[in-house]
Protein backbone atom coordinates (compact mmCIF):
# COMPACT_ATOMS: atom_id res chain seq x y z
CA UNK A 1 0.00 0.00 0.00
CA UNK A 2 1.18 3.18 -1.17
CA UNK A 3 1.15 6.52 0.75
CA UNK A 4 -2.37 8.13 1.87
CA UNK A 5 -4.24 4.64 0.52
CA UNK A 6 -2.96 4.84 -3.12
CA UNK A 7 -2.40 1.24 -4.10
CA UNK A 8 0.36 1.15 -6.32
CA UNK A 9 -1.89 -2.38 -8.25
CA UNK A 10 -2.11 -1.43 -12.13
CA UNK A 11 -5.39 -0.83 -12.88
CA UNK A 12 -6.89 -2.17 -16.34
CA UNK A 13 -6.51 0.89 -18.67
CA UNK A 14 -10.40 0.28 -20.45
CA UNK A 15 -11.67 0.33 -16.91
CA UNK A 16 -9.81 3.36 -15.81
CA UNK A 17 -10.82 5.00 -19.11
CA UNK A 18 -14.49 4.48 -18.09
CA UNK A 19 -14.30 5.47 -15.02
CA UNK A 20 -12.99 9.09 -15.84
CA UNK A 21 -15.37 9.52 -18.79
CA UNK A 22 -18.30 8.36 -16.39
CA UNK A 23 -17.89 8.62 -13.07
CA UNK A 24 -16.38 11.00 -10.20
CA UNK A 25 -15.77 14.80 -10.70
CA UNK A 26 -13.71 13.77 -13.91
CA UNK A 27 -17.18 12.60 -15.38
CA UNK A 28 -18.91 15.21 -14.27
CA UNK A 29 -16.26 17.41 -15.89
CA UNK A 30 -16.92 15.04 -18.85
CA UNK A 31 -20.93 16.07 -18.97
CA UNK A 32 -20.29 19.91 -18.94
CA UNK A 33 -17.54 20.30 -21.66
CA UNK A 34 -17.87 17.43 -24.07
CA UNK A 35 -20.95 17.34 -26.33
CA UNK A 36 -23.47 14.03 -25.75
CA UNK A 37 -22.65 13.15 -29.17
CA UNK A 38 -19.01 12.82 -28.62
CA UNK A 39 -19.24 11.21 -25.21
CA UNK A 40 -21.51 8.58 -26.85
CA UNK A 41 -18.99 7.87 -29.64
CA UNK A 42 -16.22 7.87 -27.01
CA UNK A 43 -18.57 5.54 -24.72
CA UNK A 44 -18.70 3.11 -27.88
CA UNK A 45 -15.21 3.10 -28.42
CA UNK A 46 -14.90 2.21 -24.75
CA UNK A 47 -17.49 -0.44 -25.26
CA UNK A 48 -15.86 -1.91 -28.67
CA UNK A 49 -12.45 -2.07 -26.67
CA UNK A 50 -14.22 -4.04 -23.69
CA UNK A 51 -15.89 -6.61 -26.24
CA UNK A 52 -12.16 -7.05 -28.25
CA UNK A 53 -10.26 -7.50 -24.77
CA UNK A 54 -13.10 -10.11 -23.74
CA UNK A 55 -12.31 -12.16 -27.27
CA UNK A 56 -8.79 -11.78 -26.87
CA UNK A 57 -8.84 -13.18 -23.61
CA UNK A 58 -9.95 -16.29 -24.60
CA UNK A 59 -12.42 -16.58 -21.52
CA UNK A 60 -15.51 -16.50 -24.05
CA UNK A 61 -16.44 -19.98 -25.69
CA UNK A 62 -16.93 -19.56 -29.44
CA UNK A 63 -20.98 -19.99 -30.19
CA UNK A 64 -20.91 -19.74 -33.52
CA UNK A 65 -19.18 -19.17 -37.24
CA UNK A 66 -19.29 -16.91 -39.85
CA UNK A 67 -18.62 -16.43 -43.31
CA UNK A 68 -17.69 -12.36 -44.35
CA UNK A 69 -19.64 -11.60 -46.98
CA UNK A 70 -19.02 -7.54 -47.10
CA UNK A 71 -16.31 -5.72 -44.95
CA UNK A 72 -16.74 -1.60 -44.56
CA UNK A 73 -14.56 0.30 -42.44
CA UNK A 74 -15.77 3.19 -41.01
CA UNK A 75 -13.00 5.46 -40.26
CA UNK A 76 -12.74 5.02 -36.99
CA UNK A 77 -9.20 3.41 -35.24
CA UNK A 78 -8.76 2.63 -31.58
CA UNK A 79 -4.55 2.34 -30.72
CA UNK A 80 -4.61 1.74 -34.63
CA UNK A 81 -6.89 -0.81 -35.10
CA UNK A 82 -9.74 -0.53 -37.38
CA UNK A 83 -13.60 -0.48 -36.14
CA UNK A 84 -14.95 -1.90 -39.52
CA UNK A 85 -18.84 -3.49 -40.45
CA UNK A 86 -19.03 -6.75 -41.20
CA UNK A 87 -21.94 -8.49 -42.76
CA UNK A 88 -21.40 -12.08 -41.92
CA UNK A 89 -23.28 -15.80 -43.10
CA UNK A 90 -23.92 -16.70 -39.45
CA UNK A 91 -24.40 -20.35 -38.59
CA UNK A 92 -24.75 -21.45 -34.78
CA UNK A 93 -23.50 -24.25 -33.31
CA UNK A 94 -27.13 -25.78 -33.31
CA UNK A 95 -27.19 -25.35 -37.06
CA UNK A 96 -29.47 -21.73 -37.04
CA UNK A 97 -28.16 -19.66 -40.39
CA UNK A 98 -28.90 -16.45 -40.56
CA UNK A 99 -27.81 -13.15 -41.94
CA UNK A 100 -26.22 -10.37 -38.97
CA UNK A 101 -24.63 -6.89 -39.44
CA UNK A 102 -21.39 -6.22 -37.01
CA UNK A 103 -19.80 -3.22 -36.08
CA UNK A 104 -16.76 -4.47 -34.15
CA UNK A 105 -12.93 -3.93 -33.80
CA UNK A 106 -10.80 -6.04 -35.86
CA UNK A 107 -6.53 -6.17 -35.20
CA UNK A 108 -4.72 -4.20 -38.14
CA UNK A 109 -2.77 -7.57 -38.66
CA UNK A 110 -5.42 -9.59 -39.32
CA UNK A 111 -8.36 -7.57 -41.06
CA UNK A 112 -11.08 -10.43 -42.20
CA UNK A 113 -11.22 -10.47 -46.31
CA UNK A 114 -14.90 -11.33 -47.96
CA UNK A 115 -14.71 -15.32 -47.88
CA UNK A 116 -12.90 -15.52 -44.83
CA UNK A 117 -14.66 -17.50 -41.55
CA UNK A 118 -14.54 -16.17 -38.66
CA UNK A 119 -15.51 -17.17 -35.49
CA UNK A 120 -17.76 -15.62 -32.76
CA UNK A 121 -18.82 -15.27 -28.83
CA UNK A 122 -21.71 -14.56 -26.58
CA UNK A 123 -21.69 -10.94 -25.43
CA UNK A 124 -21.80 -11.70 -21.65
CA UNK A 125 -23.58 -8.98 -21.10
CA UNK A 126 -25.98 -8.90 -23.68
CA UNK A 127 -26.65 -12.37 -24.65
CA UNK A 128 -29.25 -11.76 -27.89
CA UNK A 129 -25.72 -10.36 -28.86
CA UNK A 130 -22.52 -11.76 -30.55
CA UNK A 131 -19.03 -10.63 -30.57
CA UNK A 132 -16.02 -10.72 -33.05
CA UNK A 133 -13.32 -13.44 -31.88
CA UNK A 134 -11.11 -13.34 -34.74
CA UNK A 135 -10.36 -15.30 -38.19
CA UNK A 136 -10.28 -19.43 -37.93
CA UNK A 137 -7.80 -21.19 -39.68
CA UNK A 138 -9.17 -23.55 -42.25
């Protein structure tokens, strides 16, 4: 334990980023100069991070796998990785096909290509929802 109760623990940078852009003075701060547009963009970013660190964990099972059928990126980069849409051939592992638009975060190194399969997770939080998990290897 640090001086005056500051642990000196490092503190997950996606949660620390949340908490000054939502809660405390910092977020109050937050509300009065920065437009509720931008905080909501910044708040998506912050959720789009969350969701990538979840599938690069590994902790999420995959629940189901895609085929890309259209890739658009959309301008936006978090640390230099792309947030891109992906319209993906879904199928479950129960066999369910269907047709779902993504918005999600994809690693510069391995941006999907149309044809490619990819593989996807249960949003913990949001089950009716799925998340990227990356390209499978044929």
């Amino acid at each position: 334990m640090g001086w005056f109760g500051k642990k000196n623990k490092q503190e997950d940078a996606i949660a620390k980023a949340d908490k000054m852009m939502n809660k405390g003075l910092s977020g109050m701060m937050m509300k009065g100069f920065v437009s509720k547009e931008h905080r909501e963009l910044i708040n998506q970013s912050l959720d789009s991070a969350k969701q990538a660190q979840l599938a690069g964990s590994g902790s999420l099972p995959l629940t189901a796998t895609a085929t890309v059928i259209t890739i658009t990126d959309t301008g936006k980069l978090i640390n230099f990785d792309p947030i891109v849409v992906l319209v993906l051939d879904v199928t479950e592992t129960n066999g369910n096909q269907y047709q779902r638009t993504l918005e999600t975060l994809v690693s510069k190194m391995q941006i999907p290509r149309v044809g490619d399969r990819v593989g996807l997770g249960q949003n913990p939080a949001n089950p009716s929802e799925l998340i990227y998990m990356g390209l499978l290897s044929d």
